[in-house]
C-alpha atoms as a PDB file:
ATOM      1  CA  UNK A   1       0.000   0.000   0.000  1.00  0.00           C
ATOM      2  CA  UNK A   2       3.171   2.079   0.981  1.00  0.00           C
ATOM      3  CA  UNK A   3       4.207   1.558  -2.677  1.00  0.00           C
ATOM      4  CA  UNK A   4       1.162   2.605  -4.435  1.00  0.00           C
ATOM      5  CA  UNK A   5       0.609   5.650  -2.069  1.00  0.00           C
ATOM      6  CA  UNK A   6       4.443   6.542  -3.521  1.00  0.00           C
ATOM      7  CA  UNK A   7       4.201   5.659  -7.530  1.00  0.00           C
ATOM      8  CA  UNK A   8       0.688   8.127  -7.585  1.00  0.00           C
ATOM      9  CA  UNK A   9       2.399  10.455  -5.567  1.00  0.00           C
ATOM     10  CA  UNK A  10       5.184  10.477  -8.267  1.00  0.00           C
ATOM     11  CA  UNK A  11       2.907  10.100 -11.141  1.00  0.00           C
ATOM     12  CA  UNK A  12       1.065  13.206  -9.683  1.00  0.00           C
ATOM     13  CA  UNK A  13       4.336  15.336  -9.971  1.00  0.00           C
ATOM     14  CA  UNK A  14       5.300  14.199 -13.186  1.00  0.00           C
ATOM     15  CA  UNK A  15       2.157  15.302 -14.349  1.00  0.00           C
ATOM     16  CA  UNK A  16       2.374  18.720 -12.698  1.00  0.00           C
ATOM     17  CA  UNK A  17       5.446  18.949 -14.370  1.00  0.00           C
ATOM     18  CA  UNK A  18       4.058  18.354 -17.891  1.00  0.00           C
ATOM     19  CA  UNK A  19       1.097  20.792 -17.457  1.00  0.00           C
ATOM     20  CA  UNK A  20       3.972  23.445 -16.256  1.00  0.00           C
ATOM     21  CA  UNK A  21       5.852  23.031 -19.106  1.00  0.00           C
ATOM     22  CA  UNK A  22       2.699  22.975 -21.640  1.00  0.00           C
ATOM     23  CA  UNK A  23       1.784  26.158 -19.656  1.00  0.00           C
ATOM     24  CA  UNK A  24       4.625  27.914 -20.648  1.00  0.00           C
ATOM     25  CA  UNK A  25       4.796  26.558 -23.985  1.00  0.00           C
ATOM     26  CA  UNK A  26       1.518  27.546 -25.137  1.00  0.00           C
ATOM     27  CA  UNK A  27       2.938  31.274 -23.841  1.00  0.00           C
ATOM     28  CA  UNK A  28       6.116  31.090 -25.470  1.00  0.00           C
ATOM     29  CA  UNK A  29       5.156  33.974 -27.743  1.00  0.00           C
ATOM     30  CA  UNK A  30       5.260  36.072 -24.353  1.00  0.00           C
ATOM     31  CA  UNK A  31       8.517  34.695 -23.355  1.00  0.00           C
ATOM     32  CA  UNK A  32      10.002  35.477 -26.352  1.00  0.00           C
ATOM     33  CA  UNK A  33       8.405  39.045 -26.326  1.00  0.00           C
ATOM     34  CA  UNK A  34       9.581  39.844 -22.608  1.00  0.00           C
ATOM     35  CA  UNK A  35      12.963  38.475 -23.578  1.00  0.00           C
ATOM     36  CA  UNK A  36      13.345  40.891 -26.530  1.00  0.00           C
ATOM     37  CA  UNK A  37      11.870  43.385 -25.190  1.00  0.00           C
ATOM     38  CA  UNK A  38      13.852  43.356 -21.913  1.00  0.00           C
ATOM     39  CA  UNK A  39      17.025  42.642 -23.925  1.00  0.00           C
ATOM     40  CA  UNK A  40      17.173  45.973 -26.294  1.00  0.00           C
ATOM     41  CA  UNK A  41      16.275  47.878 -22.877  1.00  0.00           C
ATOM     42  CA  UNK A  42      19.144  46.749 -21.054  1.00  0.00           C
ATOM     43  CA  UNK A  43      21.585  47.102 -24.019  1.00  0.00           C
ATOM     44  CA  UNK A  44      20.844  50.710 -24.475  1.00  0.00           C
ATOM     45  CA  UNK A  45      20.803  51.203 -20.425  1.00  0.00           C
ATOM     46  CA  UNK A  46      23.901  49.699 -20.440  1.00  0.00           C
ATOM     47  CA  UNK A  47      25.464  51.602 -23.208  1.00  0.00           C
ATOM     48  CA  UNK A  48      24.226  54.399 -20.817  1.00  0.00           C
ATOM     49  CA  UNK A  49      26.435  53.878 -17.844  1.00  0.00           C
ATOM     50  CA  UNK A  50      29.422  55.995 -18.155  1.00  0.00           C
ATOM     51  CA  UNK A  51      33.002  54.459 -17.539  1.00  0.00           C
ATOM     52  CA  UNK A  52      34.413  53.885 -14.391  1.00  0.00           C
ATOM     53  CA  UNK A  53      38.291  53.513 -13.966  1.00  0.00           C
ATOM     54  CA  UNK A  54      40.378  52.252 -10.807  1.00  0.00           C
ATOM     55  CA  UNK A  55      43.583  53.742  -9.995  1.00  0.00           C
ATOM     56  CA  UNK A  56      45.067  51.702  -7.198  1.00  0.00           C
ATOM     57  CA  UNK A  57      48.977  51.934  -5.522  1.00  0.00           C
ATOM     58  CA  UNK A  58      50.267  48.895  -3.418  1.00  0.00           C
ATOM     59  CA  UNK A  59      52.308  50.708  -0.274  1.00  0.00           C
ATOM     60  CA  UNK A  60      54.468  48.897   2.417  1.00  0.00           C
ATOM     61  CA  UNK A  61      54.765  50.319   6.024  1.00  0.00           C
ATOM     62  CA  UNK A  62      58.090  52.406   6.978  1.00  0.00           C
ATOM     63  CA  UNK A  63      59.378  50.466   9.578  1.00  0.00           C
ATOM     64  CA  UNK A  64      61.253  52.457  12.644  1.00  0.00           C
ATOM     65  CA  UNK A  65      64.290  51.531  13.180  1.00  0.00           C
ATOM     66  CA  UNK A  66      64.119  49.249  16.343  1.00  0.00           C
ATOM     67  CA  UNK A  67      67.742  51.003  18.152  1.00  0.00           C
ATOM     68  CA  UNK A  68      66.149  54.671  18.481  1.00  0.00           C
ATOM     69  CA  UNK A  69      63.106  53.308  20.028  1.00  0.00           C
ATOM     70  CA  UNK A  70      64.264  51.075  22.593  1.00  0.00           C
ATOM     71  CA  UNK A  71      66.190  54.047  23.283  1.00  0.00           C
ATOM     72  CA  UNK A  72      63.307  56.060  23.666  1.00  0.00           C
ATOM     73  CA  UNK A  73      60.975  53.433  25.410  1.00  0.00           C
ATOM     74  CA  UNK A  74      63.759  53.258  28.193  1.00  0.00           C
ATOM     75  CA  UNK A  75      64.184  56.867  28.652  1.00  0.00           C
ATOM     76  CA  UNK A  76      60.365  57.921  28.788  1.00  0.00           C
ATOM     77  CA  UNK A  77      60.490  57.428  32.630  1.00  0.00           C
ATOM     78  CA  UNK A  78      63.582  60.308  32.949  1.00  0.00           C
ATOM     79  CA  UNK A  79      61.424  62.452  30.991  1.00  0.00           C
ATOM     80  CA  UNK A  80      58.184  61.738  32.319  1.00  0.00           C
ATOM     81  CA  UNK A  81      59.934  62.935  36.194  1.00  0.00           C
ATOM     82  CA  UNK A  82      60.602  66.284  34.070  1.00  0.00           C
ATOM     83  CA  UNK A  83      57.247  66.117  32.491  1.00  0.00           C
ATOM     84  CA  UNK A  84      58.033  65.962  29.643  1.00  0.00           C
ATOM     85  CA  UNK A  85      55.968  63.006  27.074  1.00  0.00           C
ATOM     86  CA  UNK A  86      57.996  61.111  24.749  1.00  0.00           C
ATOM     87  CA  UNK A  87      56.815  58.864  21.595  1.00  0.00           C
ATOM     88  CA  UNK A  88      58.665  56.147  21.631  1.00  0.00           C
ATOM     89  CA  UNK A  89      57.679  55.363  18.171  1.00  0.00           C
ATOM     90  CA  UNK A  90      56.322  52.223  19.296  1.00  0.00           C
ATOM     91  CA  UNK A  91      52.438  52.656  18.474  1.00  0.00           C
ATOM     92  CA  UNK A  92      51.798  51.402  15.293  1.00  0.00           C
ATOM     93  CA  UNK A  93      51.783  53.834  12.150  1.00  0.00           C
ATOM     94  CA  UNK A  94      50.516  52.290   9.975  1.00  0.00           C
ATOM     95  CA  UNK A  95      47.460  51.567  11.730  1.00  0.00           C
ATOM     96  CA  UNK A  96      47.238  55.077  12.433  1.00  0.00           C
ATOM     97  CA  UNK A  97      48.349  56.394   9.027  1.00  0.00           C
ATOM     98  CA  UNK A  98      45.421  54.084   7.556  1.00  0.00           C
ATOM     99  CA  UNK A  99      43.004  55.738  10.208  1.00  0.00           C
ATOM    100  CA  UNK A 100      43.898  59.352   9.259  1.00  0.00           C
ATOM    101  CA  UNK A 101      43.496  59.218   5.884  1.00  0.00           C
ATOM    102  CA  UNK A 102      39.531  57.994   6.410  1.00  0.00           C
ATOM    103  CA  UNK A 103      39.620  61.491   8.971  1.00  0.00           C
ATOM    104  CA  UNK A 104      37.409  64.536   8.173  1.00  0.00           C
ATOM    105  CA  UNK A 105      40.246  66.573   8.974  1.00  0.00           C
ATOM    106  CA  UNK A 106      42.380  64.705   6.971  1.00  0.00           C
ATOM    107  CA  UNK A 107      39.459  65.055   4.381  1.00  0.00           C
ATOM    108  CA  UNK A 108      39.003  68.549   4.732  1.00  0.00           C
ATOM    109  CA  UNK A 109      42.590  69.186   4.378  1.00  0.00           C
ATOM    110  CA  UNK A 110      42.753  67.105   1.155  1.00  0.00           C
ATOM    111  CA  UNK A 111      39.076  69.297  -0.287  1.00  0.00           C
ATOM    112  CA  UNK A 112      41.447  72.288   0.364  1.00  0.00           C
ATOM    113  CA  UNK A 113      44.424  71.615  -1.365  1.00  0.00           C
ATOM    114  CA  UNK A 114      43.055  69.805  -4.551  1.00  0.00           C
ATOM    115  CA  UNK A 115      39.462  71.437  -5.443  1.00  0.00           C
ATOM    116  CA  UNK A 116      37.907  68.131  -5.021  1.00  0.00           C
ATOM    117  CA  UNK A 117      34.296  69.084  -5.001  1.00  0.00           C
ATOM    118  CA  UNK A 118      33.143  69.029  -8.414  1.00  0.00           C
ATOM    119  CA  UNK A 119      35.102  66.589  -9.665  1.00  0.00           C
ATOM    120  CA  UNK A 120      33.481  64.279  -7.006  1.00  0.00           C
ATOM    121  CA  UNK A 121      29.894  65.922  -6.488  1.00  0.00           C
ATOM    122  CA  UNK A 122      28.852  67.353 -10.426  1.00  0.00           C
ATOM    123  CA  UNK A 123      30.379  65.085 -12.525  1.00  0.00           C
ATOM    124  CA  UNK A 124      28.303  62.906 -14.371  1.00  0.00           C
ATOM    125  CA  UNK A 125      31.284  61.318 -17.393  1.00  0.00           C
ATOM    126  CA  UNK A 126      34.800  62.042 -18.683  1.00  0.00           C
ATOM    127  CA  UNK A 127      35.405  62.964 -22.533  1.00  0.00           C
ATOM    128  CA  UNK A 128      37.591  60.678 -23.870  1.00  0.00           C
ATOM    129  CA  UNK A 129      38.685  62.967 -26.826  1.00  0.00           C
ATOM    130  CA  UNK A 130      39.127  66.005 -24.719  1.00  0.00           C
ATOM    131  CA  UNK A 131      40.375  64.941 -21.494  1.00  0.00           C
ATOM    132  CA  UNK A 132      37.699  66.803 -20.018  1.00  0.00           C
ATOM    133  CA  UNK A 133      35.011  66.087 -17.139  1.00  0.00           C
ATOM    134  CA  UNK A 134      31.100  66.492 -17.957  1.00  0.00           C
ATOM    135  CA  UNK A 135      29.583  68.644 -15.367  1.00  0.00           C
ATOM    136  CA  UNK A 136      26.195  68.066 -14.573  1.00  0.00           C
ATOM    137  CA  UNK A 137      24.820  71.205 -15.248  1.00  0.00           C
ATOM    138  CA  UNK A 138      21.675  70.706 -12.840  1.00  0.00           C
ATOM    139  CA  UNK A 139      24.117  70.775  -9.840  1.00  0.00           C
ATOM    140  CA  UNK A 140      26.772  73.049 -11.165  1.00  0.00           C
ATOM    141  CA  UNK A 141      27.378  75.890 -12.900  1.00  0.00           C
ATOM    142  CA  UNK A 142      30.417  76.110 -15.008  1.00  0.00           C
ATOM    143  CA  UNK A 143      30.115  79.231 -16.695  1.00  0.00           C
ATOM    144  CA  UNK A 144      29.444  80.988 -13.122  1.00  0.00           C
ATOM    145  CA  UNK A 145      31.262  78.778 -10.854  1.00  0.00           C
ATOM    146  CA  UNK A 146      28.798  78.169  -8.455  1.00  0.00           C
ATOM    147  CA  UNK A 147      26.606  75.284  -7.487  1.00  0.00           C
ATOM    148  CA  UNK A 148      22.906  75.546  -8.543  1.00  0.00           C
ATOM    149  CA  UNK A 149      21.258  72.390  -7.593  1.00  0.00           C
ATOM    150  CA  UNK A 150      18.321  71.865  -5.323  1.00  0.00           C
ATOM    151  CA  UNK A 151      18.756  70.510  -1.342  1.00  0.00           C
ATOM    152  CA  UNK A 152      15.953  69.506   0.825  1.00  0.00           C
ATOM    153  CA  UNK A 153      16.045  68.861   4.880  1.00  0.00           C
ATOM    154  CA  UNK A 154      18.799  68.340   6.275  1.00  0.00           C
ATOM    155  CA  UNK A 155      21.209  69.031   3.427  1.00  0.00           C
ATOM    156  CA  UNK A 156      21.598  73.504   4.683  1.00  0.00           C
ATOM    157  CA  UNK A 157      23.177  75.093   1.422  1.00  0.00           C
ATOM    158  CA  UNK A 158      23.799  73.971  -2.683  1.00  0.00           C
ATOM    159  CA  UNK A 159      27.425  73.644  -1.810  1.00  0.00           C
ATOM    160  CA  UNK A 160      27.882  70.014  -0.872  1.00  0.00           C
ATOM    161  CA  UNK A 161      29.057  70.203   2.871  1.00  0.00           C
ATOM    162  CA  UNK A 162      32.269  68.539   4.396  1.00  0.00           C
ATOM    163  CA  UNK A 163      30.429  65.483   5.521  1.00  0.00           C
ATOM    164  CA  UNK A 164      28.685  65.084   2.361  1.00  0.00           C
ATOM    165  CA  UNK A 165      31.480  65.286   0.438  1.00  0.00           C
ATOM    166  CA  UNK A 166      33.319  63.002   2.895  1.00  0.00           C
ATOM    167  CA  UNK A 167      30.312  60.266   2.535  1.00  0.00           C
ATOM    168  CA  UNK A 168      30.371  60.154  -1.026  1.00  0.00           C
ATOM    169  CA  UNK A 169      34.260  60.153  -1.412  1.00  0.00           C
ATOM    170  CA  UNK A 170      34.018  56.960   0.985  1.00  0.00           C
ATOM    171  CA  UNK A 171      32.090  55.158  -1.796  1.00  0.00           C
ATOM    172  CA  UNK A 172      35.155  55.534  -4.291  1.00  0.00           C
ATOM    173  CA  UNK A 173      37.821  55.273  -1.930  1.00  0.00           C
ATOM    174  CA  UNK A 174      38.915  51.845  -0.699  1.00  0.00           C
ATOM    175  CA  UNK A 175      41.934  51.198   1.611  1.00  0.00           C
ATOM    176  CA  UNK A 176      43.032  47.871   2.859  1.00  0.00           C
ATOM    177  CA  UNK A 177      45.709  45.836   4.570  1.00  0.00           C
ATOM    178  CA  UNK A 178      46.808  42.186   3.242  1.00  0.00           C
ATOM    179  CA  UNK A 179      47.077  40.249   6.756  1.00  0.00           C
ATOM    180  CA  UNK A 180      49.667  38.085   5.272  1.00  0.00           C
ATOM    181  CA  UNK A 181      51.986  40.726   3.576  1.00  0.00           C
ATOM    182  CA  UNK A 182      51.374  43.647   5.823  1.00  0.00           C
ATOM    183  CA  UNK A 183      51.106  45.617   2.230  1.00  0.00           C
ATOM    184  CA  UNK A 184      48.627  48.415   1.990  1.00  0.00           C
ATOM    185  CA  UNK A 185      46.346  48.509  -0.908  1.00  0.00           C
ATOM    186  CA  UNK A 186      44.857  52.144  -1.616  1.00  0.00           C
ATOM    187  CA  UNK A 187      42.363  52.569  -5.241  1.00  0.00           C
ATOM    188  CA  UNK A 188      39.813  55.464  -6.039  1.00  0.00           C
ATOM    189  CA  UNK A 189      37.011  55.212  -8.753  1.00  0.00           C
ATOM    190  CA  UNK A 190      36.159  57.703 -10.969  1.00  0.00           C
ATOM    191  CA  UNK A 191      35.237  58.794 -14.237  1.00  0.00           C
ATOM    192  CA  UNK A 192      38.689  60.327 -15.075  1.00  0.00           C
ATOM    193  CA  UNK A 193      41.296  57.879 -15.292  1.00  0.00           C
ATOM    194  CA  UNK A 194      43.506  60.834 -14.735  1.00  0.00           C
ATOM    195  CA  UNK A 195      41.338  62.404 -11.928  1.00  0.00           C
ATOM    196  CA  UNK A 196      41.851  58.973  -9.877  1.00  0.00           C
ATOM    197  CA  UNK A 197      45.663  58.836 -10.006  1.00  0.00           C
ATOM    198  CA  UNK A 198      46.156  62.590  -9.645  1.00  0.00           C
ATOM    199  CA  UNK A 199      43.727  61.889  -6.034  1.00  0.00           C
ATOM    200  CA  UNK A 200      45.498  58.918  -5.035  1.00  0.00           C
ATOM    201  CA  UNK A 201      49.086  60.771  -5.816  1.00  0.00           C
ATOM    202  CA  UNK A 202      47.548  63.408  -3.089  1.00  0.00           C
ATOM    203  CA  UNK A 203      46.472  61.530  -0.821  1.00  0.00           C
ATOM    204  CA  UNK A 204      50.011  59.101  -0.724  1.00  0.00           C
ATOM    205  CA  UNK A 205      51.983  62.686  -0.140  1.00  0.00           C
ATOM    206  CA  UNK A 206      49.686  64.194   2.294  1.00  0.00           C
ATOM    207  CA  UNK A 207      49.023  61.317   4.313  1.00  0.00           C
ATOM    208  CA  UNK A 208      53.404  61.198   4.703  1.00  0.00           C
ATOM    209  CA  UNK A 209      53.662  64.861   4.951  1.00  0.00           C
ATOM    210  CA  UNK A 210      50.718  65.303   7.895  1.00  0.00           C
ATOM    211  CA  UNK A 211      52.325  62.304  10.347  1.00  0.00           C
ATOM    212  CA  UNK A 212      55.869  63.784   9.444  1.00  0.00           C
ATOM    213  CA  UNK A 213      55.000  67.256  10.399  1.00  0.00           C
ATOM    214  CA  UNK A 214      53.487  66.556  13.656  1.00  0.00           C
ATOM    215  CA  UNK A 215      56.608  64.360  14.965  1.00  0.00           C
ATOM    216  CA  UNK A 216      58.847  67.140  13.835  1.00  0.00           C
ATOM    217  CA  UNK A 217      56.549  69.839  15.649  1.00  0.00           C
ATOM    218  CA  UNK A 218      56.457  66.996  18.484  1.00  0.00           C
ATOM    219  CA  UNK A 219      60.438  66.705  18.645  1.00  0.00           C
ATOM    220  CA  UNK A 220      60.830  70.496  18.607  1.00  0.00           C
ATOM    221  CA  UNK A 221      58.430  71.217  21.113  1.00  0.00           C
ATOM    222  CA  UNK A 222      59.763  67.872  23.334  1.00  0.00           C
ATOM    223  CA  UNK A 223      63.435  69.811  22.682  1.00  0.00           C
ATOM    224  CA  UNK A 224      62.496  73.279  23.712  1.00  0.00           C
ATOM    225  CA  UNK A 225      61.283  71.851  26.957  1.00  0.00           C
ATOM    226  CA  UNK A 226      63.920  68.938  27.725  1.00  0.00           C
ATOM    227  CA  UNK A 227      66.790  71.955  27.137  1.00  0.00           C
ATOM    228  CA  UNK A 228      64.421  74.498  30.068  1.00  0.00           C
ATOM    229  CA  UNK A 229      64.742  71.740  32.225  1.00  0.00           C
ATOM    230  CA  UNK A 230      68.945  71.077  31.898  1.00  0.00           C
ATOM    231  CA  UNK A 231      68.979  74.951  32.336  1.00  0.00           C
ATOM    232  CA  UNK A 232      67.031  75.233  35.351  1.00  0.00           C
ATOM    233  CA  UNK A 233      68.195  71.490  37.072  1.00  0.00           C
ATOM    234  CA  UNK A 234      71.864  71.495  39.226  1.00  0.00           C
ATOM    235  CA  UNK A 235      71.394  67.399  39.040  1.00  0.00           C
ATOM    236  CA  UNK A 236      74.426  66.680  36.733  1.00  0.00           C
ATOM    237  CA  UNK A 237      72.959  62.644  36.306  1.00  0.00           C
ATOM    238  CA  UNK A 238      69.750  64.104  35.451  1.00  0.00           C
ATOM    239  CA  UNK A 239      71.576  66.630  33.238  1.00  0.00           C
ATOM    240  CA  UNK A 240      73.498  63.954  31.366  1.00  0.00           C
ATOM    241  CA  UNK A 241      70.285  61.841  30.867  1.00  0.00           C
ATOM    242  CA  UNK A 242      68.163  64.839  29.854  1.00  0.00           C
ATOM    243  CA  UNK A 243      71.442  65.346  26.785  1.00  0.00           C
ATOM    244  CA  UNK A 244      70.551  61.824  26.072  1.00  0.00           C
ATOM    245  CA  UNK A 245      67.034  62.443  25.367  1.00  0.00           C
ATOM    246  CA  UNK A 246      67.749  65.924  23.340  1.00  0.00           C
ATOM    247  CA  UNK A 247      69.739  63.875  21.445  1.00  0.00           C
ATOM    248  CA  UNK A 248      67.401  61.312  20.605  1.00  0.00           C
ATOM    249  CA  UNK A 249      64.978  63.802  19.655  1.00  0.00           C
ATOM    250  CA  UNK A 250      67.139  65.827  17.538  1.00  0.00           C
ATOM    251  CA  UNK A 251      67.757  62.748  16.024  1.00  0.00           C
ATOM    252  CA  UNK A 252      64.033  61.910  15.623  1.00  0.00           C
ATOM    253  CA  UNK A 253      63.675  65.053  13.796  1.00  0.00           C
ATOM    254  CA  UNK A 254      66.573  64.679  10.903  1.00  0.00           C
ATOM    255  CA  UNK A 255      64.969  61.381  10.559  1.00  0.00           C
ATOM    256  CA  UNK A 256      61.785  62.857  10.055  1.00  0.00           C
ATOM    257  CA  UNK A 257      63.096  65.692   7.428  1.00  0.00           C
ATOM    258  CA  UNK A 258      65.016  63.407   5.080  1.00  0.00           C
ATOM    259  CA  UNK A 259      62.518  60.908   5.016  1.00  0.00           C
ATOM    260  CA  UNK A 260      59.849  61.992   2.635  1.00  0.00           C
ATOM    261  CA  UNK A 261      58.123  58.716   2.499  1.00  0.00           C
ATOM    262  CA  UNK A 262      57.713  58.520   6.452  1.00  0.00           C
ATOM    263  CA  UNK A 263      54.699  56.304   6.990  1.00  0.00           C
ATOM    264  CA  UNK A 264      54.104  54.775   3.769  1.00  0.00           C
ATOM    265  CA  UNK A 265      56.690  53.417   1.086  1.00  0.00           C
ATOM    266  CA  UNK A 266      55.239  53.406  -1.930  1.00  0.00           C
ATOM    267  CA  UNK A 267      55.650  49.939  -3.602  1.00  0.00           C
ATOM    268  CA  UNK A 268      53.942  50.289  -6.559  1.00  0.00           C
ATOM    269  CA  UNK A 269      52.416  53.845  -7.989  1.00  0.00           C
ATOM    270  CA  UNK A 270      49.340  55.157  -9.188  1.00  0.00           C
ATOM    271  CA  UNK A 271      49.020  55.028 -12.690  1.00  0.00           C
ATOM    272  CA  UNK A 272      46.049  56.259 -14.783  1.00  0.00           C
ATOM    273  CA  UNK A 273      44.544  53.267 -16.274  1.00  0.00           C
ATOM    274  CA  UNK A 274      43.726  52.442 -19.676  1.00  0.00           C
ATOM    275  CA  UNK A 275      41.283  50.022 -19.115  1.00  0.00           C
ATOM    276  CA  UNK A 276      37.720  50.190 -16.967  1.00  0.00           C
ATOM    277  CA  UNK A 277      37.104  48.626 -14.268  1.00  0.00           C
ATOM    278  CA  UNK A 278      33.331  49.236 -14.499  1.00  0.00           C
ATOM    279  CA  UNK A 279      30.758  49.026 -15.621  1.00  0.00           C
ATOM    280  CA  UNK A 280      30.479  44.898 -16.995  1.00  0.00           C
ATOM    281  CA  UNK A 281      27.908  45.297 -19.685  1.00  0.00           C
ATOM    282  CA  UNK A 282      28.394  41.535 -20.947  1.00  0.00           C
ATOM    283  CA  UNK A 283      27.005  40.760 -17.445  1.00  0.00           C
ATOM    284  CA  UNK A 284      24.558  43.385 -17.119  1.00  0.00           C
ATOM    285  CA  UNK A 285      22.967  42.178 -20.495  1.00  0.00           C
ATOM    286  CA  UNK A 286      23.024  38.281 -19.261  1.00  0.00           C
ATOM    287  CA  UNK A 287      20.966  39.412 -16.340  1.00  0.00           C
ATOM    288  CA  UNK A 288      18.776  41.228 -18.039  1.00  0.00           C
ATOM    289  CA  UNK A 289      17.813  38.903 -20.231  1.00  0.00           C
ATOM    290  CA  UNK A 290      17.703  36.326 -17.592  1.00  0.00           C
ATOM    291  CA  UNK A 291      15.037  38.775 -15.551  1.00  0.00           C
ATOM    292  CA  UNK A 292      13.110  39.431 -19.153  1.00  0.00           C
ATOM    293  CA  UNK A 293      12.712  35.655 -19.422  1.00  0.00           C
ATOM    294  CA  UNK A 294      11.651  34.675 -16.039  1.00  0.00           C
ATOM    295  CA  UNK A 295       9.327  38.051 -15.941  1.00  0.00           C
ATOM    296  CA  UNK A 296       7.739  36.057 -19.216  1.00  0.00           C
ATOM    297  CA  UNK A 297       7.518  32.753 -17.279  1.00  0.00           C
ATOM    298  CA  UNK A 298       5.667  34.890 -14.713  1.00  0.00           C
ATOM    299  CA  UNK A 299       3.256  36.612 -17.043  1.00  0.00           C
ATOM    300  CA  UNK A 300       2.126  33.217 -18.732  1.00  0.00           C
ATOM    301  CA  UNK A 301       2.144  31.940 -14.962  1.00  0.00           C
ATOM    302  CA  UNK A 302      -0.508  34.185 -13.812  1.00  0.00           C
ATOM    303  CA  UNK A 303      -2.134  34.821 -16.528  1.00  0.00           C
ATOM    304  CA  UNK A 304      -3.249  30.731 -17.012  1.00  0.00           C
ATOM    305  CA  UNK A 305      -4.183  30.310 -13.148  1.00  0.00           C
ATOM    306  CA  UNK A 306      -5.635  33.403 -11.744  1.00  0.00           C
ATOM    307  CA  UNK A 307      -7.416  34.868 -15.066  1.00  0.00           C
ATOM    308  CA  UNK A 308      -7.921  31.584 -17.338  1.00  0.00           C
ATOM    309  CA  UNK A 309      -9.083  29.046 -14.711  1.00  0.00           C
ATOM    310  CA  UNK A 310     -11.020  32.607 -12.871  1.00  0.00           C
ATOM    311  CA  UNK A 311     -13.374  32.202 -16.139  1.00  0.00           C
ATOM    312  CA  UNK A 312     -13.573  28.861 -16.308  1.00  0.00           C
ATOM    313  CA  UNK A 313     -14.951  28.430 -12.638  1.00  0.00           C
ATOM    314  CA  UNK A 314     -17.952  31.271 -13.294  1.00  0.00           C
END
């Protein structure tokens, strides 16, 4: 009995089966239809995307040299009786150097010295021929030079604030550290192949510059202090270890100054690609006419049991 309640329930989906497929059959016209139809419409939306090109730079952390801060890391208590605070160079740059350059001060610092905001906010395409970007003209006006498109709540004025500008940079700008080679990998997006490598190039020097400047004003200021106290102290042991520490700073400093490439080495440069990186239109139009077929499927679907058999029950 087990048996027979087992070959109807088979022959019962085999038949299902066959009325599915006979369903769609007798629709095929449909199928085809949606499939066309769908087809041309995501070829020309495709066509529509403008290019997108990567610009990416492979950097390896600047090591300090172990000898000045063991030095350091030993001396820190000498200074700290003079109160005086020491980096010992033992925090981890690169960390830090990675966590800077995704800063809104490091951001705002970068809008500032490269006129970032339309090429990021207004730009809708690059002109191959030219070498030139396509402004929107709906959110900026060339001609004028001022920004003319339309904000609601809680966006304040038509000039694209800090954090706004910060947000959408985000989306183009990817950093990342390889676990296994302790290499930094850095790309921006963009329409302008030469736009992305003339960012990244930026971004590479000012993320060295800002971390080199602050140890030097660090150093200086950890100098002026160190040499007040030998002046003002009539301890010649804690005169002699307070030299020590001058020295190590000074040190620290011409380190600092004839090292441009301070936190970051750069491995392997920007370059402006010749290739895209985006948009895949082979893949787009696969999908799309995927999604035209199966939106057929569905049309002849619903159309035979919730309109055809609808009639045939009244």
């Amino acid at each position: 009995m087990i048996n027979n309640i087992k070959e109807n329930k088979f022959e019962d989906d085999e038949i299902d089966l066959i009325e599915f497929i006979s369903i769609l059959w007798s629709g095929k016209k449909t199928i085809i239809i949606s499939f066309i139809l769908s087809s041309i419409f995501i070829v020309f939306y495709s066509l529509s995307l403008p290019n997108i090109y990567t610009s990416d730079a492979v950097l390896s952390p600047v090591e300090v040299e172990s000898n000045m801060t063991d030095a350091l890391g030993d001396m820190s208590s000498v200074a700290g009786l003079v109160g005086v605070e020491l980096s010992s160079g033992s925090v981890d740059r690169t960390s830090i150097g990675m966590e800077v350059m995704k800063s809104r001060r490091f951001f705002e610092n970068f809008i500032n010295d490269n006129e970032v905001l339309v090429p990021l906010i207004a730009t809708k395409g690059w002109d191959v021929s030219t070498n030139q970007l396509i402004i929107d003209d709906k959110i900026y006006d060339v001609k004028n030079d001022k920004w003319v498109r339309k904000v609601s709540a809680p966006l304040q004025t038509n000039k694209p604030s800090t954090q706004e500008a910060l947000k959408a940079f985000n989306d183009i700008f990817k950093i990342d550290k390889n676990l296994k080679t302790g290499f930094i990998n850095i790309s921006i997006d963009h329409y302008s192949p030469y736009v992305a490598k003339r960012w990244l190039d930026a971004i590479i020097l000012q993320i060295n510059n800002s971390i080199r400047e602050k140890d030097i004003i660090q150093a200086e200021a950890a100098i002026k202090q160190l040499n007040e106290e030998i002046n003002s102290t009539r301890l010649t042991d804690l005169k002699t270890n307070l030299y020590e520490l001058v020295e190590k700073q000074i040190e620290k400093k011409v380190i600092a100054q004839a090292t441009p490439e301070y936190v970051f080495e750069i491995i392997d440069p920007p370059i402006a690609p010749e290739l895209k990186s985006s948009p895949r239109r082979a893949v787009i139009c696969i999908l799309g006419a995927i999604a035209g077929t199966i939106l057929g499927c569905l049309i002849v679907l619903t159309r035979f049991y919730f309109f055809s058999k609808s009639k045939i029950s009244k």
